[in-house]
N, C-alpha and C. Protein backbone atom coordinates (compact mmCIF):
# COMPACT_ATOMS: atom_id res chain seq x y z
N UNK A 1 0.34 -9.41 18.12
CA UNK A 1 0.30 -8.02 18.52
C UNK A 1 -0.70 -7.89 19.66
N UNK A 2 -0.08 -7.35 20.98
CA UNK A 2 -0.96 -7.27 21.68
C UNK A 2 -1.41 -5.62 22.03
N UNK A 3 -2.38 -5.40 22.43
CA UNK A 3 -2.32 -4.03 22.96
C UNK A 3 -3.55 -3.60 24.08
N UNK A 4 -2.58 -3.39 25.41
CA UNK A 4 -3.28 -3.25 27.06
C UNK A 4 -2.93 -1.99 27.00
N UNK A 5 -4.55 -1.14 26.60
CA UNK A 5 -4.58 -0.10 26.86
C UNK A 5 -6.04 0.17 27.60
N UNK A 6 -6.85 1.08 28.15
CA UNK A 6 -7.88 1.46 28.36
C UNK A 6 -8.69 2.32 27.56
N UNK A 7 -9.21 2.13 26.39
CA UNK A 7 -9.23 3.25 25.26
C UNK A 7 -10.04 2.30 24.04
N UNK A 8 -10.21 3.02 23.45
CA UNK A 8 -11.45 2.74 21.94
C UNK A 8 -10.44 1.55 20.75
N UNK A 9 -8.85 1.98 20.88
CA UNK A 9 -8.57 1.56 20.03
C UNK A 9 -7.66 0.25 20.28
N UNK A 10 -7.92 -0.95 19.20
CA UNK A 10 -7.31 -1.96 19.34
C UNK A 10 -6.18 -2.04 18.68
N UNK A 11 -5.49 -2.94 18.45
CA UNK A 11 -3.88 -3.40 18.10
C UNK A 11 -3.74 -2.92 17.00
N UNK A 12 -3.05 -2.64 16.07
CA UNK A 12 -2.34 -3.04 14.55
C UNK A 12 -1.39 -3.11 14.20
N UNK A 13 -1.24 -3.24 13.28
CA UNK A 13 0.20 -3.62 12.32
C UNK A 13 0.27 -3.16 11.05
N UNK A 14 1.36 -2.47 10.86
CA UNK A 14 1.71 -1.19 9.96
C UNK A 14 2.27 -1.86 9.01
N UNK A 15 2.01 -1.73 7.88
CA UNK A 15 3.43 -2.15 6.98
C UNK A 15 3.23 -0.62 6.00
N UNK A 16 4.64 -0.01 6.35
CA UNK A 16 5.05 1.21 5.86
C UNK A 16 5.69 1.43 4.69
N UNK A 17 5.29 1.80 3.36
CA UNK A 17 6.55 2.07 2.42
C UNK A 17 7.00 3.23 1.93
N UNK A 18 8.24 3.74 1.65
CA UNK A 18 8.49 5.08 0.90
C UNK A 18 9.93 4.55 0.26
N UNK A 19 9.87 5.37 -0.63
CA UNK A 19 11.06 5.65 -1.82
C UNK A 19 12.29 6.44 -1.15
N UNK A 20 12.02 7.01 -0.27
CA UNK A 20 13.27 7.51 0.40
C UNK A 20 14.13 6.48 1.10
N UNK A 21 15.09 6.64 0.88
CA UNK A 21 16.44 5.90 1.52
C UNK A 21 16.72 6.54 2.94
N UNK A 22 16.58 7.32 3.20
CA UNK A 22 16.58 7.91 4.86
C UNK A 22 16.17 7.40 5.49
N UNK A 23 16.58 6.76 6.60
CA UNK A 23 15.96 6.25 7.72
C UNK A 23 15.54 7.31 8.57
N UNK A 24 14.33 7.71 9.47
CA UNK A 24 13.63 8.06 10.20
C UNK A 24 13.80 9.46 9.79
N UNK A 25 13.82 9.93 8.41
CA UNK A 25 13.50 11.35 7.90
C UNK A 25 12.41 11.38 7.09
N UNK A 26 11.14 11.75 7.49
CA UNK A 26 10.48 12.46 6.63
C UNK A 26 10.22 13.56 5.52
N UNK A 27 11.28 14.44 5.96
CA UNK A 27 11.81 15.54 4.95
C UNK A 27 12.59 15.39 3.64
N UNK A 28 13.07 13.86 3.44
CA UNK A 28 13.58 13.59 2.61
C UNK A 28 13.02 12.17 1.93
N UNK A 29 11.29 12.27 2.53
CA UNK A 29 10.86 11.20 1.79
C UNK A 29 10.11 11.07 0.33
N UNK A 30 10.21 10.04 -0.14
CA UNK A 30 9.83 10.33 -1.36
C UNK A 30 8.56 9.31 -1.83
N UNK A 31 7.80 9.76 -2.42
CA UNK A 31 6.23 9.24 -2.36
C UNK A 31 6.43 8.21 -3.53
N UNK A 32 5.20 7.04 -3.37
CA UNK A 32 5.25 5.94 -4.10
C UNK A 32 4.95 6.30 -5.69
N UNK A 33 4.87 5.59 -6.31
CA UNK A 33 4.48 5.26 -7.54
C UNK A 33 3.64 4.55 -8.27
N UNK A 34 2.72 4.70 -9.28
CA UNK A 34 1.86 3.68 -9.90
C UNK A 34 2.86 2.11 -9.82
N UNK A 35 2.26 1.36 -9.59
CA UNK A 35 2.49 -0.22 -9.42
C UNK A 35 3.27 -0.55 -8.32
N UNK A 36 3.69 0.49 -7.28
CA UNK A 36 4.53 0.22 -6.24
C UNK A 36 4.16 -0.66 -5.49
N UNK A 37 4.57 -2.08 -4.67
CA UNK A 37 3.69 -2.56 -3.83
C UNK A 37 4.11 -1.69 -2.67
N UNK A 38 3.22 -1.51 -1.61
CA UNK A 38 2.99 -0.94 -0.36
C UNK A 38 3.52 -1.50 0.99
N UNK A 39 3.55 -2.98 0.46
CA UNK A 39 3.05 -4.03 1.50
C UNK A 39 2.58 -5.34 1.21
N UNK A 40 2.97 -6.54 1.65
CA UNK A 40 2.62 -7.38 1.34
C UNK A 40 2.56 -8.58 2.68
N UNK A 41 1.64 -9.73 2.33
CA UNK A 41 1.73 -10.61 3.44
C UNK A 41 1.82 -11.84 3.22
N UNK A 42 2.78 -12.47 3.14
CA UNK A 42 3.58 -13.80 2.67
C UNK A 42 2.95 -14.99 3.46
N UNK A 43 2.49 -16.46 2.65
CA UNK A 43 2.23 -17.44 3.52
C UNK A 43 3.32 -18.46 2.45
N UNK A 44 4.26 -18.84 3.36
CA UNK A 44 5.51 -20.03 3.20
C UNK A 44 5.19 -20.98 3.60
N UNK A 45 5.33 -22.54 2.96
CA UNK A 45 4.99 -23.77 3.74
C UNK A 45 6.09 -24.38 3.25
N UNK A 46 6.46 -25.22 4.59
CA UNK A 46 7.93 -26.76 3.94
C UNK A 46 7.33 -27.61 3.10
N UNK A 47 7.95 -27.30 2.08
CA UNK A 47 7.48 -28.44 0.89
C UNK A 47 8.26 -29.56 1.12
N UNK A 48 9.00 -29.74 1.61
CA UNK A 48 10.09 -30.99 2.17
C UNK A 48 11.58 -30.83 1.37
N UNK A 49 11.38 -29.89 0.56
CA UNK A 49 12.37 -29.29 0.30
C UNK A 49 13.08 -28.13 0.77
N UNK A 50 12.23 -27.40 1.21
CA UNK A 50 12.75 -25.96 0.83
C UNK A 50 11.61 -25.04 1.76
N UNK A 51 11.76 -23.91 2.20
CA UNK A 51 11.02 -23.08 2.99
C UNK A 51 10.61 -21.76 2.14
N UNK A 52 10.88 -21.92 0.69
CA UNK A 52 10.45 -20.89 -0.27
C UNK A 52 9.58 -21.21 -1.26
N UNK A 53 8.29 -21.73 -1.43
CA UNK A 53 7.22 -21.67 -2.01
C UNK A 53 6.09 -21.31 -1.36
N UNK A 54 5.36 -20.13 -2.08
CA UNK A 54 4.84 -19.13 -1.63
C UNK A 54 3.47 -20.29 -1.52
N UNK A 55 2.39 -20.01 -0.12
CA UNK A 55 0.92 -20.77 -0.86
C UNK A 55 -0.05 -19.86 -0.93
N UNK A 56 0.40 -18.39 -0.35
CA UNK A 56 -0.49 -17.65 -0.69
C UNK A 56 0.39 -16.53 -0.61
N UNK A 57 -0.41 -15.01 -1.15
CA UNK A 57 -0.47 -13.79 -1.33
C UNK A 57 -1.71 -12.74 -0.84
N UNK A 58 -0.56 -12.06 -0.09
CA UNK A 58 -2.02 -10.59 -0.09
C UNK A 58 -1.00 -9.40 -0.34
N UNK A 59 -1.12 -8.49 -1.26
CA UNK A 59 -0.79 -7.83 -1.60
C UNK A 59 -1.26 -6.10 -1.91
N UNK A 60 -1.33 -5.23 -1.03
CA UNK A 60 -1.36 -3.89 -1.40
C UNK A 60 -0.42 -3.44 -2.59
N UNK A 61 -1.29 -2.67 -3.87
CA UNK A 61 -0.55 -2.09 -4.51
C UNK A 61 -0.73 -0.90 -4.92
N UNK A 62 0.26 0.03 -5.15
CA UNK A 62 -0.69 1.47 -5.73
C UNK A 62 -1.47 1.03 -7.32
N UNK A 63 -2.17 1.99 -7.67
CA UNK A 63 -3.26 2.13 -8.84
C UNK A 63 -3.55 3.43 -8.75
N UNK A 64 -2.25 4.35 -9.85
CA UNK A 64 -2.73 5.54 -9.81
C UNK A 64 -1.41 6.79 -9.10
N UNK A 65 -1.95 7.68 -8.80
CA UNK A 65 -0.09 8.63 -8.46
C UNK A 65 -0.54 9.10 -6.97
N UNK A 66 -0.32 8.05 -6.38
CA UNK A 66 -0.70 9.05 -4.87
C UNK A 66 -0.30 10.45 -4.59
N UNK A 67 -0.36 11.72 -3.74
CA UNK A 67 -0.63 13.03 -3.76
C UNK A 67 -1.06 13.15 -2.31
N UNK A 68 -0.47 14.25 -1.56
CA UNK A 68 -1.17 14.45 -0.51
C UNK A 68 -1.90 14.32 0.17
N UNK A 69 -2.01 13.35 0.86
CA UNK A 69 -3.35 12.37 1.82
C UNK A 69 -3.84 11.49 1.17
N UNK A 70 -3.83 11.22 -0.32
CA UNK A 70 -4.22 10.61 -1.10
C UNK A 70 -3.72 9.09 -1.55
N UNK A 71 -3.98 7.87 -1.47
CA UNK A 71 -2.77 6.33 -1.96
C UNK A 71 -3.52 5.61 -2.35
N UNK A 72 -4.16 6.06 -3.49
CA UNK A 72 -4.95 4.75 -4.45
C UNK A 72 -4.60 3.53 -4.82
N UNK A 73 -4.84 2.85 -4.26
CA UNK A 73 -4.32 1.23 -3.84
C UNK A 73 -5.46 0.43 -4.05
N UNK A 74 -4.93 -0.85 -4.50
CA UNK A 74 -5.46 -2.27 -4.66
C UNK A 74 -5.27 -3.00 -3.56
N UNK A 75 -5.91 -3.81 -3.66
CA UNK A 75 -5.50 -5.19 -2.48
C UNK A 75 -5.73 -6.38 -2.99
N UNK A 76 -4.96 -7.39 -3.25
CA UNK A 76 -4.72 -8.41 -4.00
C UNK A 76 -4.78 -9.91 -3.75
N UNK A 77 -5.08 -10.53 -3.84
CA UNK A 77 -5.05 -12.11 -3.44
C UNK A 77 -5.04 -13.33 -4.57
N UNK A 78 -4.15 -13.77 -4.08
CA UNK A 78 -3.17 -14.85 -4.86
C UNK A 78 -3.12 -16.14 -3.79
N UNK A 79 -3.46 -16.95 -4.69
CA UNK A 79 -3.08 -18.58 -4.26
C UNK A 79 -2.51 -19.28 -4.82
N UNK A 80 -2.03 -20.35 -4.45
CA UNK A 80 -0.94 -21.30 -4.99
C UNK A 80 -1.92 -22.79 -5.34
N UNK A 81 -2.12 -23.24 -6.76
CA UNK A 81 -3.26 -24.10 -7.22
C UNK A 81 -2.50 -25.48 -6.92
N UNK A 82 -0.82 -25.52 -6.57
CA UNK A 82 -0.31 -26.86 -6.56
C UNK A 82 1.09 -26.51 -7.69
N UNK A 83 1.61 -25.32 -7.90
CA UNK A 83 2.79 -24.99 -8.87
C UNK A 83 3.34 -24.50 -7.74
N UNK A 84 4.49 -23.95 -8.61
CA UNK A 84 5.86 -23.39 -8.01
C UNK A 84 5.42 -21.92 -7.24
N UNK A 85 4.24 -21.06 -8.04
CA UNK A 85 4.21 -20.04 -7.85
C UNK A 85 2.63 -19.53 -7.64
N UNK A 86 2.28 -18.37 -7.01
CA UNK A 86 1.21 -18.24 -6.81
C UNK A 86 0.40 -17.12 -8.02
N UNK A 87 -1.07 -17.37 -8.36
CA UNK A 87 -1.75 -16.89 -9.26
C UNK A 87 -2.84 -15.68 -8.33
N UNK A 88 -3.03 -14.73 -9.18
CA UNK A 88 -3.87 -13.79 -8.56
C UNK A 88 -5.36 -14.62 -8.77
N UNK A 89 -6.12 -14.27 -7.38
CA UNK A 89 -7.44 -14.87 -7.54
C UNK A 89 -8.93 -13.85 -7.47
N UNK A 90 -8.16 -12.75 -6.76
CA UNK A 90 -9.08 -12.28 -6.42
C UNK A 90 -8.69 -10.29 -6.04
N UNK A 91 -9.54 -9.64 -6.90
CA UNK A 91 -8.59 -8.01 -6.89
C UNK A 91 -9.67 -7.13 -6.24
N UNK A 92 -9.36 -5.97 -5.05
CA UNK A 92 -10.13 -5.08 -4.91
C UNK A 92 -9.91 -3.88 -5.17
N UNK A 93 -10.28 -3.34 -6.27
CA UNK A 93 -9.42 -1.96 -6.70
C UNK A 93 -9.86 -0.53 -6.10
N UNK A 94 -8.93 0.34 -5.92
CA UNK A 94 -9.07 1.29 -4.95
C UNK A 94 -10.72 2.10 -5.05
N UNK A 95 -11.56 1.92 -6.54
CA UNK A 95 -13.01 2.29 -5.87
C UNK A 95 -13.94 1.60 -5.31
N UNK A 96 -13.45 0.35 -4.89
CA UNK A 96 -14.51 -0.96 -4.19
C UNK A 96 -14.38 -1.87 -5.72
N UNK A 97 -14.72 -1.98 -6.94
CA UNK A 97 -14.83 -3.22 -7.80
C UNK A 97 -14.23 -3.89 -7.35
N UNK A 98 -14.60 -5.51 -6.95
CA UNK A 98 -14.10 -6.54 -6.78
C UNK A 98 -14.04 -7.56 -7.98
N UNK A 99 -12.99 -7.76 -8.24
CA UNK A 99 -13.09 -8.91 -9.22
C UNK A 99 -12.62 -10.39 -8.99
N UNK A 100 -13.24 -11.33 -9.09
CA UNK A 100 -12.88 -12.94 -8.87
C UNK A 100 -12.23 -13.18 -10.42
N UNK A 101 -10.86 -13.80 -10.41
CA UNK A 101 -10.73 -14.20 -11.80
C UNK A 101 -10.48 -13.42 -12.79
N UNK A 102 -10.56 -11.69 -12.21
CA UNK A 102 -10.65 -10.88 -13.54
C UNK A 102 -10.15 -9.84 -12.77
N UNK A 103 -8.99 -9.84 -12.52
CA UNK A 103 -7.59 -8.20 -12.49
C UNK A 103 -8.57 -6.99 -12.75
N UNK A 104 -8.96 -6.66 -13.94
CA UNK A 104 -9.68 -5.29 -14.15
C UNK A 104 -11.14 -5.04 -13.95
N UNK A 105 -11.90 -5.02 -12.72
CA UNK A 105 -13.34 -5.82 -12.27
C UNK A 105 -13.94 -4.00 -13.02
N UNK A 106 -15.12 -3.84 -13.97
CA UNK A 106 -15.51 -2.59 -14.18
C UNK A 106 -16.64 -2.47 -13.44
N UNK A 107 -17.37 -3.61 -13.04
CA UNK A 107 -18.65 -3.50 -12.09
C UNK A 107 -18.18 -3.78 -10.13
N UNK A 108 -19.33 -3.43 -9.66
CA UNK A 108 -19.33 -3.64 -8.27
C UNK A 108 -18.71 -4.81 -8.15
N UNK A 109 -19.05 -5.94 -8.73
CA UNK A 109 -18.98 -7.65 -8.46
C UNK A 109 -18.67 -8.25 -10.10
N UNK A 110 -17.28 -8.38 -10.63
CA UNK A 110 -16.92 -9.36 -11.83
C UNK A 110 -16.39 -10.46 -11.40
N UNK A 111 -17.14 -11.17 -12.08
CA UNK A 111 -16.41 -12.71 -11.85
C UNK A 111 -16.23 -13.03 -12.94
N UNK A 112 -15.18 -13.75 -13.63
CA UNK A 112 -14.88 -14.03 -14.57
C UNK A 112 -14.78 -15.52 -14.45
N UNK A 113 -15.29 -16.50 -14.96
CA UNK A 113 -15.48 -17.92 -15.14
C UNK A 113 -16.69 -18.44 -13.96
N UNK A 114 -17.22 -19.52 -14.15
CA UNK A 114 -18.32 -19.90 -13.67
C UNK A 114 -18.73 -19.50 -11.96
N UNK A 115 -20.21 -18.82 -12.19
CA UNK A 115 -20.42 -18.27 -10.51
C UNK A 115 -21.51 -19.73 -10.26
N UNK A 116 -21.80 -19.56 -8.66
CA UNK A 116 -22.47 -20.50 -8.27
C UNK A 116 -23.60 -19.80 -7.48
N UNK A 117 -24.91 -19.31 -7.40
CA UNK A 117 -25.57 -19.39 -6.07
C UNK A 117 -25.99 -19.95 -5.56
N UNK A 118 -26.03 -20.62 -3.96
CA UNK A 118 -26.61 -21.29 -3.77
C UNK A 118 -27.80 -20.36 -2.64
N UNK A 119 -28.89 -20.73 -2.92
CA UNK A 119 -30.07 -19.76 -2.10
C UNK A 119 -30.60 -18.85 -3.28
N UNK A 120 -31.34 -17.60 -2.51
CA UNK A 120 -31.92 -16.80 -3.15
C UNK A 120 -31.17 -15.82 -3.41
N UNK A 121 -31.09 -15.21 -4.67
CA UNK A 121 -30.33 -13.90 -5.02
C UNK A 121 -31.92 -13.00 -5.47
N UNK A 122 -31.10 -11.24 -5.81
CA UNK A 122 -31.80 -10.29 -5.98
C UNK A 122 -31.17 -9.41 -6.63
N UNK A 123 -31.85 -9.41 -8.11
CA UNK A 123 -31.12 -8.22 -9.28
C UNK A 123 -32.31 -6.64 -9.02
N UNK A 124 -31.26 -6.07 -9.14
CA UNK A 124 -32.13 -4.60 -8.77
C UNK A 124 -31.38 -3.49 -9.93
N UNK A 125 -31.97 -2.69 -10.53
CA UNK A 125 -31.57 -1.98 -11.43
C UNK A 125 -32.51 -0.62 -11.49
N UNK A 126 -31.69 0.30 -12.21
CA UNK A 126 -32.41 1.40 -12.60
C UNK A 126 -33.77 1.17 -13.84
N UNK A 127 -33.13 -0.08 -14.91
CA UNK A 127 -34.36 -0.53 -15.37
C UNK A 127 -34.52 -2.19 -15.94
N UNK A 128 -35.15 -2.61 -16.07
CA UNK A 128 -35.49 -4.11 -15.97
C UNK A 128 -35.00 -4.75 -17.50
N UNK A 129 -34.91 -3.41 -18.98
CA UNK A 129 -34.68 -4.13 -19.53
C UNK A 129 -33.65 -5.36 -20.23
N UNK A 130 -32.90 -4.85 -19.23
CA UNK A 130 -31.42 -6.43 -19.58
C UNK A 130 -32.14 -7.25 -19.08
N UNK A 131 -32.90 -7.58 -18.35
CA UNK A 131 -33.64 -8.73 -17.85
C UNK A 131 -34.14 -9.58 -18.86
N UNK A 132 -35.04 -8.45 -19.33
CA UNK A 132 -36.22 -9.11 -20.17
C UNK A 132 -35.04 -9.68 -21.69
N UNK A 133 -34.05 -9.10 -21.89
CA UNK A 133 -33.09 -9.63 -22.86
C UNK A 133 -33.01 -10.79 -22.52
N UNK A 134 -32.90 -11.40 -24.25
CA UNK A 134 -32.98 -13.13 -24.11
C UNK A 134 -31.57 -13.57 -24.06
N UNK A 135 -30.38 -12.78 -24.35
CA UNK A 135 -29.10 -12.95 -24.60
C UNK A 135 -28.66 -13.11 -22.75
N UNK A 136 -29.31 -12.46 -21.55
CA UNK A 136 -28.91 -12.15 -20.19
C UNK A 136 -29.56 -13.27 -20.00
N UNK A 137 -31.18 -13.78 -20.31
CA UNK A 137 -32.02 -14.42 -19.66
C UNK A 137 -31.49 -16.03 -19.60
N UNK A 138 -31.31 -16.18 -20.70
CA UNK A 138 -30.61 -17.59 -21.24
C UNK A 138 -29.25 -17.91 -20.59
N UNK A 139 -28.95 -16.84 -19.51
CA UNK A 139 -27.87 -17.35 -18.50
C UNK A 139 -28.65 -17.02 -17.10
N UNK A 140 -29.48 -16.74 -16.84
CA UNK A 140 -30.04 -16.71 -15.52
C UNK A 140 -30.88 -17.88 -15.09
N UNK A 141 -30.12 -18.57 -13.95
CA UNK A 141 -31.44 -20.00 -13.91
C UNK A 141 -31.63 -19.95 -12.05
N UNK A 142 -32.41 -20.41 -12.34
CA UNK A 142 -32.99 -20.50 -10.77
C UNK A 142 -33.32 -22.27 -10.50
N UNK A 143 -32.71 -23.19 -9.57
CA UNK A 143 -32.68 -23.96 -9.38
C UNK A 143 -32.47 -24.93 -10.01
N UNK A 144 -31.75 -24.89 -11.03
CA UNK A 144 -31.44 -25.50 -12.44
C UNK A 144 -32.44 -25.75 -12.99
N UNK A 145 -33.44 -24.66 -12.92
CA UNK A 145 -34.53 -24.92 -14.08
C UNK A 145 -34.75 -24.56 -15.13
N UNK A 146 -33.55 -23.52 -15.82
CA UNK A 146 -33.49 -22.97 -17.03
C UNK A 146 -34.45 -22.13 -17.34
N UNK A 147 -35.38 -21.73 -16.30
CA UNK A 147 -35.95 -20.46 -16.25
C UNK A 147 -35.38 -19.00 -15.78
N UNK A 148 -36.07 -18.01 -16.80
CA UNK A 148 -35.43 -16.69 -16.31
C UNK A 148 -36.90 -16.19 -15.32
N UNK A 149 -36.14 -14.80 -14.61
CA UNK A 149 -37.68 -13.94 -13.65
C UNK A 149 -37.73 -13.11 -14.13
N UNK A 150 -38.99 -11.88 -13.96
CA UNK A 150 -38.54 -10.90 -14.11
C UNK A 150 -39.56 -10.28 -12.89
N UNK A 151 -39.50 -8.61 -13.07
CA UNK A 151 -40.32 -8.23 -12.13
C UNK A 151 -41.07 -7.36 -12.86
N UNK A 152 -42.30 -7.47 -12.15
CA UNK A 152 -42.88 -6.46 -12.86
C UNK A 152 -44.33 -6.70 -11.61
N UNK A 153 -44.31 -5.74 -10.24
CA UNK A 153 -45.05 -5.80 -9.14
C UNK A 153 -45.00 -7.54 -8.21
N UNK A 154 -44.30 -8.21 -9.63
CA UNK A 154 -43.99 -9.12 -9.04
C UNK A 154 -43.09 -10.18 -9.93
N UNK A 155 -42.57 -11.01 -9.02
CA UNK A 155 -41.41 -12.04 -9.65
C UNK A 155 -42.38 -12.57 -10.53
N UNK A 156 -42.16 -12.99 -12.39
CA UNK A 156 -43.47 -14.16 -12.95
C UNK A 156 -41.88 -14.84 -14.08
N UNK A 157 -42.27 -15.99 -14.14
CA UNK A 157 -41.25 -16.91 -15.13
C UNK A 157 -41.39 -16.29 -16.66
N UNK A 158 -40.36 -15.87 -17.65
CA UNK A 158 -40.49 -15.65 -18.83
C UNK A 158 -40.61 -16.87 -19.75
C-alpha cells in the first residue's frame, strides 16, 4: 500500500465487515454480532504439499453487541506449533487485558504457564500486602536466588 500524498496521514488497509448482503448500501446494513470475526490476516506456507496450512493468525473479533460508534473487539494471535492447525497464543481484549496462554486475561498482564524476566522488573500496588504473603513470595525470585523483596522506603530481602 502506497500513499503520495502531502498531508499528516499515512497509508492503510481496511478490512471491512457487515451482515448486510447489499453491496455499496449502507441503509440496508446490518451490524455485527458477539463472536463475529471483523477481519482477519492469514499467513499460508507450501508445505510441499499443499498451499493450505495456516502458520499463523491475527484475528479481530467482536466481544460484546456493538451499537452506534461503538465495536468491542478483541485482537487475536495464533500460531502454528508444527500441526495441521493453528492455536491461539496470545489475546487483547477490547479493555487492554492482555493475555499470553490465557483467552480470558482479568488483569492488565495474564500469563498463563511459565513467565521469564530477564533484567530488572517493578511491582507497584495500592498496598504491599500480597508481597509480604508467603503463598506470592515463594514464587517471586530474583536471579534465581529464591529470594523474595519487598519495599518498605526501600527494596530489603524477606
Amino acid at each position: 500500500v502506497v500513499r503520495r500524498e502531502n498531508g499528516a496521514f499515512g497509508s492503510g488497509l481496511a478490512l471491512v465487515k457487515s451482515r448486510g448482503t447489499t453491496a455499496d448500501s449502507f441503509s440496508s446494513s446490518t451490524k455485527l454480532q458477539d463472536n463475529d470475526q471483523i477481519g482477519y490476516i492469514l499467513f499460508i506456507g507450501d508445505d510441499g504439499t499443499d498451499l493450505d496450512t495456516y502458520g499463523a493468525t491475527i484475528t479481530a473479533e467482536i466481544n460484546g453487541t456493538p451499537a452506534a460508534n461503538n465495536m468491542p473487539t478483541d485482537l487475536i494471535f495464533s500460531t502454528n506449533a508444527g500441526a495441521s492447525t493453528v492455536s491461539e497464543r496470545m489475546r487483547i481484549l477490547k479493555g487492554g487485558n492482555v493475555g499470553i496462554g490465557e483467552s480470558n486475561p482479568d488483569t492488565t498482564l495474564h500469563v498463563t504457564g511459565t513467565a521469564k524476566i530477564e533484567g530488572n522488573a517493578s511491582y507497584f500496588a495500592d498496598t504491599l500486602a500480597a508481597v509480604n504473603s508467603t503463598s506470592i513470595c515463594n514464587k517471586m525470585y530474583r536471579n534465581g536466588s529464591n529470594r523474595c523483596y519487598k519495599y518498605s522506603n526501600r527494596f530489603t530481602s524477606l
